[in-house]
PDB file of N, CA and C in Angstrom:
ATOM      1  N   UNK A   1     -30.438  89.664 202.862  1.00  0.00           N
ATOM      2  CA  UNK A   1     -31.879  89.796 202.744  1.00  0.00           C
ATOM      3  C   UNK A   1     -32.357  88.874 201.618  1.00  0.00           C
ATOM      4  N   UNK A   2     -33.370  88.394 201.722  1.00  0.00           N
ATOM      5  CA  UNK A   2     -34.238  87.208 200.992  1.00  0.00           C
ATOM      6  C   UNK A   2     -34.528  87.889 199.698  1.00  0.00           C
ATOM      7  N   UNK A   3     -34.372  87.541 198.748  1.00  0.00           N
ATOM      8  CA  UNK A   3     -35.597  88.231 197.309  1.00  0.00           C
ATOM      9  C   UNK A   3     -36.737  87.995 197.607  1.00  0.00           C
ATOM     10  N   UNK A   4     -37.818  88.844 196.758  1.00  0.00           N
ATOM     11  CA  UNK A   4     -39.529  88.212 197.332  1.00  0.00           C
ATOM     12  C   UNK A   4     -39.856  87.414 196.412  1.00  0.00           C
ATOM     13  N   UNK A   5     -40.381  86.715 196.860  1.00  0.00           N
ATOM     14  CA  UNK A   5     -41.168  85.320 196.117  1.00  0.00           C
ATOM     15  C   UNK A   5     -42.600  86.570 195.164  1.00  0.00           C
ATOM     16  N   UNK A   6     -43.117  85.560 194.012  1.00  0.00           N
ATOM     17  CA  UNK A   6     -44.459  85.991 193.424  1.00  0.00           C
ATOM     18  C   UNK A   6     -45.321  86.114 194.486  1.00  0.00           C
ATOM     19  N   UNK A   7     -45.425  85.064 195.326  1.00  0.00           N
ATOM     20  CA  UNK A   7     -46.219  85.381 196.284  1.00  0.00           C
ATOM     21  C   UNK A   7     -46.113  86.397 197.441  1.00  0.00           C
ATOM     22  N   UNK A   8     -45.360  87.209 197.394  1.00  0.00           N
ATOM     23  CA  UNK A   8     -45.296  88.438 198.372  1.00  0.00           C
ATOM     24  C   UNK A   8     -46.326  89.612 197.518  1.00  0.00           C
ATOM     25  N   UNK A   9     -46.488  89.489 196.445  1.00  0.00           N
ATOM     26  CA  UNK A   9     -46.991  90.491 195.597  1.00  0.00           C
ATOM     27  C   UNK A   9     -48.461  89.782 195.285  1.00  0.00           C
ATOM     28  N   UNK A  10     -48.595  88.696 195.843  1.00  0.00           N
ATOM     29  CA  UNK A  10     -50.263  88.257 195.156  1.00  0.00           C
ATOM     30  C   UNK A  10     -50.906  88.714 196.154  1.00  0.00           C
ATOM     31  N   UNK A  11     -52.198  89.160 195.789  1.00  0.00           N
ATOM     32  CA  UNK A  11     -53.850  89.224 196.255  1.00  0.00           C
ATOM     33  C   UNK A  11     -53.401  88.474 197.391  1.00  0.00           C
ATOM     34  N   UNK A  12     -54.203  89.295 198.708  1.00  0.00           N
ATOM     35  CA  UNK A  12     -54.495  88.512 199.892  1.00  0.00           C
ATOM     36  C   UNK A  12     -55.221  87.249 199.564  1.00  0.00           C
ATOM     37  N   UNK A  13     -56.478  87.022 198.678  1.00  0.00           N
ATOM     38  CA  UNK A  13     -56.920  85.431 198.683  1.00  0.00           C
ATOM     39  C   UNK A  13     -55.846  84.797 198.297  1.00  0.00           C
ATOM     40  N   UNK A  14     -54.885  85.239 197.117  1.00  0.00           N
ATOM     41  CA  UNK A  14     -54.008  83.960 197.142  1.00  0.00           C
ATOM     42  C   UNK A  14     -53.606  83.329 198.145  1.00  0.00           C
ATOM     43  N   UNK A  15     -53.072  84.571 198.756  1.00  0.00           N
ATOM     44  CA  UNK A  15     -51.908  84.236 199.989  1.00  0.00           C
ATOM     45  C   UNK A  15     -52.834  83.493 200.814  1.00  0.00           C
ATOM     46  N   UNK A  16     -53.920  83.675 201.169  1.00  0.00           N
ATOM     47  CA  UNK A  16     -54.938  83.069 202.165  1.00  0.00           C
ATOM     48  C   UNK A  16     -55.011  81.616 201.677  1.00  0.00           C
ATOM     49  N   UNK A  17     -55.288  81.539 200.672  1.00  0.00           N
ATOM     50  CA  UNK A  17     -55.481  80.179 199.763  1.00  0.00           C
ATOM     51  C   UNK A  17     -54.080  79.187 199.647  1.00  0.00           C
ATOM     52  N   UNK A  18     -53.006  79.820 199.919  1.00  0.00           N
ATOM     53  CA  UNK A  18     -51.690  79.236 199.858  1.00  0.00           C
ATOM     54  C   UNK A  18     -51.753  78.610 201.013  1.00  0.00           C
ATOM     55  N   UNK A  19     -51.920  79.649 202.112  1.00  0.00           N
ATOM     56  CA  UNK A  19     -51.564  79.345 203.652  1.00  0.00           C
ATOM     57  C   UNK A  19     -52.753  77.989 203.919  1.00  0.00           C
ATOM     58  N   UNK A  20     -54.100  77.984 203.546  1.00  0.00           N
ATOM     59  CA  UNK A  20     -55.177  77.059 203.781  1.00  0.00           C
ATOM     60  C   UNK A  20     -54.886  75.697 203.187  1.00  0.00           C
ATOM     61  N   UNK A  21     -54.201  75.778 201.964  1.00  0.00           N
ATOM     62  CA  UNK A  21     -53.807  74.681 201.383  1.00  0.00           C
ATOM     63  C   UNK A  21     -52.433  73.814 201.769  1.00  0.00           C
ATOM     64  N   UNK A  22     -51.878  74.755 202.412  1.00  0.00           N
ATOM     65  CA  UNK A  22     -50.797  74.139 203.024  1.00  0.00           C
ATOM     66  C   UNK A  22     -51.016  73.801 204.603  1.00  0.00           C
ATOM     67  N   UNK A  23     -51.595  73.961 205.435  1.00  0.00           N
ATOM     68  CA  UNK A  23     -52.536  73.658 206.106  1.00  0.00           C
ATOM     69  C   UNK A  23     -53.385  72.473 206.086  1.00  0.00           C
ATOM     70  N   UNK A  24     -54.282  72.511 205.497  1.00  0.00           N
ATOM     71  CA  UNK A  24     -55.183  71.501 204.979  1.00  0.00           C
ATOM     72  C   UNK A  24     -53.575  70.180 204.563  1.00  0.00           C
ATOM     73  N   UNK A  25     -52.831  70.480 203.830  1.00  0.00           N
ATOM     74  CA  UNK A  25     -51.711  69.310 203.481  1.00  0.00           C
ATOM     75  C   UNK A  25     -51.101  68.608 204.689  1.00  0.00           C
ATOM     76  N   UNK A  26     -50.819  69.907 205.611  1.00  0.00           N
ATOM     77  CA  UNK A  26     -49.665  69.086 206.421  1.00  0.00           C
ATOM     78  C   UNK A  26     -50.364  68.671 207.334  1.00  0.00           C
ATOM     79  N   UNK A  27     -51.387  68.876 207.749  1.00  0.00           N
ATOM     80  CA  UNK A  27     -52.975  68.048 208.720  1.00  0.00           C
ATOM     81  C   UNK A  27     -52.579  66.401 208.144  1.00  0.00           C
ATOM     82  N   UNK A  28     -52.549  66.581 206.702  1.00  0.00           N
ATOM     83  CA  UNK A  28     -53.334  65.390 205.875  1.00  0.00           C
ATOM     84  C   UNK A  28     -54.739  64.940 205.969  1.00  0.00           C
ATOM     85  N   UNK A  29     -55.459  66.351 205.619  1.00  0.00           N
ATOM     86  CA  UNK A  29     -56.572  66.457 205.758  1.00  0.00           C
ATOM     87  C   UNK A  29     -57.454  65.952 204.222  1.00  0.00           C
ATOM     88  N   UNK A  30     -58.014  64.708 204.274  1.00  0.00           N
ATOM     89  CA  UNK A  30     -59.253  64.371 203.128  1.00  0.00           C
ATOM     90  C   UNK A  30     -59.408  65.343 202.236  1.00  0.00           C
ATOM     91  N   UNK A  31     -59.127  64.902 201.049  1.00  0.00           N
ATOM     92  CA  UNK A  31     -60.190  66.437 200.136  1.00  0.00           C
ATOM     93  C   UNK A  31     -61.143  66.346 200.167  1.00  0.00           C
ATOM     94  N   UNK A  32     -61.986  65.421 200.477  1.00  0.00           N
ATOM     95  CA  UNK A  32     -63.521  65.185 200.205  1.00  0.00           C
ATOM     96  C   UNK A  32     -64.055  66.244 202.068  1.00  0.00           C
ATOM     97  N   UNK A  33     -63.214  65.964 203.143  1.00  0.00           N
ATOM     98  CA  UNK A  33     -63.444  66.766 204.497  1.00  0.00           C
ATOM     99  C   UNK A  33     -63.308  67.920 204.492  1.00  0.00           C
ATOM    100  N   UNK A  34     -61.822  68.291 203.494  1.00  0.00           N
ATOM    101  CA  UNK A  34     -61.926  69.508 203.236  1.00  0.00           C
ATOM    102  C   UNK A  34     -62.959  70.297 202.690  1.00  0.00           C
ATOM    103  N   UNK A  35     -63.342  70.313 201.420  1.00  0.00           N
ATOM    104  CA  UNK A  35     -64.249  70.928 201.047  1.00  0.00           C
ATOM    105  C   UNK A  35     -65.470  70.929 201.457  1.00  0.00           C
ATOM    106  N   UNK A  36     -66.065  69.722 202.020  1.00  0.00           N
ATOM    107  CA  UNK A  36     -67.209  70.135 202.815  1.00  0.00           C
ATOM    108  C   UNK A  36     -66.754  71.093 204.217  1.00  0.00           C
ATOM    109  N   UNK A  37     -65.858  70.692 204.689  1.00  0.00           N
ATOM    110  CA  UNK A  37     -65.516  72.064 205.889  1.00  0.00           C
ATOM    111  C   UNK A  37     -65.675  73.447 204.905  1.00  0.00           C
ATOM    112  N   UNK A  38     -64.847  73.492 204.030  1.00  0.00           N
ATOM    113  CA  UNK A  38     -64.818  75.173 203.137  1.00  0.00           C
ATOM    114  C   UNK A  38     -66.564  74.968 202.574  1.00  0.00           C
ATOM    115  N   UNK A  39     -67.470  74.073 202.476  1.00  0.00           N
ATOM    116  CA  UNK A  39     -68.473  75.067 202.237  1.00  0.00           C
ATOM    117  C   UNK A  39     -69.654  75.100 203.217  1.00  0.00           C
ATOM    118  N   UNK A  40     -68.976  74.853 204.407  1.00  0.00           N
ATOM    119  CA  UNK A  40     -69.205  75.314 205.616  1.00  0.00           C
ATOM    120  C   UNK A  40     -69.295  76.447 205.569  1.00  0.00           C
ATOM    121  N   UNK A  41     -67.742  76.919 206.004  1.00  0.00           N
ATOM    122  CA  UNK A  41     -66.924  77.969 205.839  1.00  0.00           C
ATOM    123  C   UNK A  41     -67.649  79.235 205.408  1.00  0.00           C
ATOM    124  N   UNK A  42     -67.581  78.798 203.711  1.00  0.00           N
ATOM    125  CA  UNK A  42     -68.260  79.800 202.694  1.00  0.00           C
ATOM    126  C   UNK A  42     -69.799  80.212 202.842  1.00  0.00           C
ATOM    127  N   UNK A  43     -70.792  79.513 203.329  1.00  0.00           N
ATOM    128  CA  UNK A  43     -72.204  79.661 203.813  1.00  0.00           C
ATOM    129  C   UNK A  43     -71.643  80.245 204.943  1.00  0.00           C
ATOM    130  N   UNK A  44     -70.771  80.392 206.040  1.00  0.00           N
ATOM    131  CA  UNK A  44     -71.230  81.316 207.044  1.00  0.00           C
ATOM    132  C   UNK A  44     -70.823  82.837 207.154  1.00  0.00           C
ATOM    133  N   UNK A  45     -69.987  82.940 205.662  1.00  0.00           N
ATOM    134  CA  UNK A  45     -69.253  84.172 205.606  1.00  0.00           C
ATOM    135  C   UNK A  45     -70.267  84.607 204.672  1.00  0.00           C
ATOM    136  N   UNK A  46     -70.815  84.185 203.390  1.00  0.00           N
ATOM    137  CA  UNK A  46     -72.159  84.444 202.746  1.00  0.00           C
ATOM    138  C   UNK A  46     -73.191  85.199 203.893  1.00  0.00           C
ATOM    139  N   UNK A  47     -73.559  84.497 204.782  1.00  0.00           N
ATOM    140  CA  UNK A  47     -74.755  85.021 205.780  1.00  0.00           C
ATOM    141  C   UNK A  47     -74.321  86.292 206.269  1.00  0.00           C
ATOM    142  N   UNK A  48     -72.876  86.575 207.028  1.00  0.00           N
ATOM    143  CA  UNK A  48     -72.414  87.199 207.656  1.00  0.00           C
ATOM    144  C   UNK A  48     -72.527  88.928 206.596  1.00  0.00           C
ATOM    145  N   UNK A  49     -71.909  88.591 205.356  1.00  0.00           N
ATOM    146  CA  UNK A  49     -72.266  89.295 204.313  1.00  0.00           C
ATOM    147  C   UNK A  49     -73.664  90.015 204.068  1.00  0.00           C
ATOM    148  N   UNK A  50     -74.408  89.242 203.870  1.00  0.00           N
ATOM    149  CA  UNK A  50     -75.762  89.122 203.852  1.00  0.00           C
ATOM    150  C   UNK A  50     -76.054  90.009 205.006  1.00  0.00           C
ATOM    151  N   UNK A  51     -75.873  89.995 206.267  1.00  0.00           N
ATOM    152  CA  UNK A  51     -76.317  90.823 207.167  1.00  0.00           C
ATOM    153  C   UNK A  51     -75.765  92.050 207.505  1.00  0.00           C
ATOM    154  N   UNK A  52     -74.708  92.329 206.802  1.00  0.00           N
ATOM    155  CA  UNK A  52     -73.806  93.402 206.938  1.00  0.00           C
ATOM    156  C   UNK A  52     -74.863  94.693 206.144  1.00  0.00           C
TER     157      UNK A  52
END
């Protein structure tokens, strides 16, 4: 059996933020594309919020 990494024990955003960034890497996705996609992203989860 494996030991757990720090990251088995971090906050779901980490882990979310790990998985997106590694993602976003192996694409070889622009940082400048990226972040305008994430504040895409972030304005439609804001609204979604907002209407909840």
């Amino acid at each position: 059996m494996s030991n757990p990494t720090p990251l088995d024990s971090a906050p779901d955003e980490i882990k979310l933020a790990v998985d997106l960034i590694y993602l976003l890497e192996s694409n070889e996705i622009e940082a400048k594309t990226a972040l305008a996609a994430l504040e895409i992203v972030k304005a439609d989860l804001e609204r979604k919020l907002d209407s909840e």
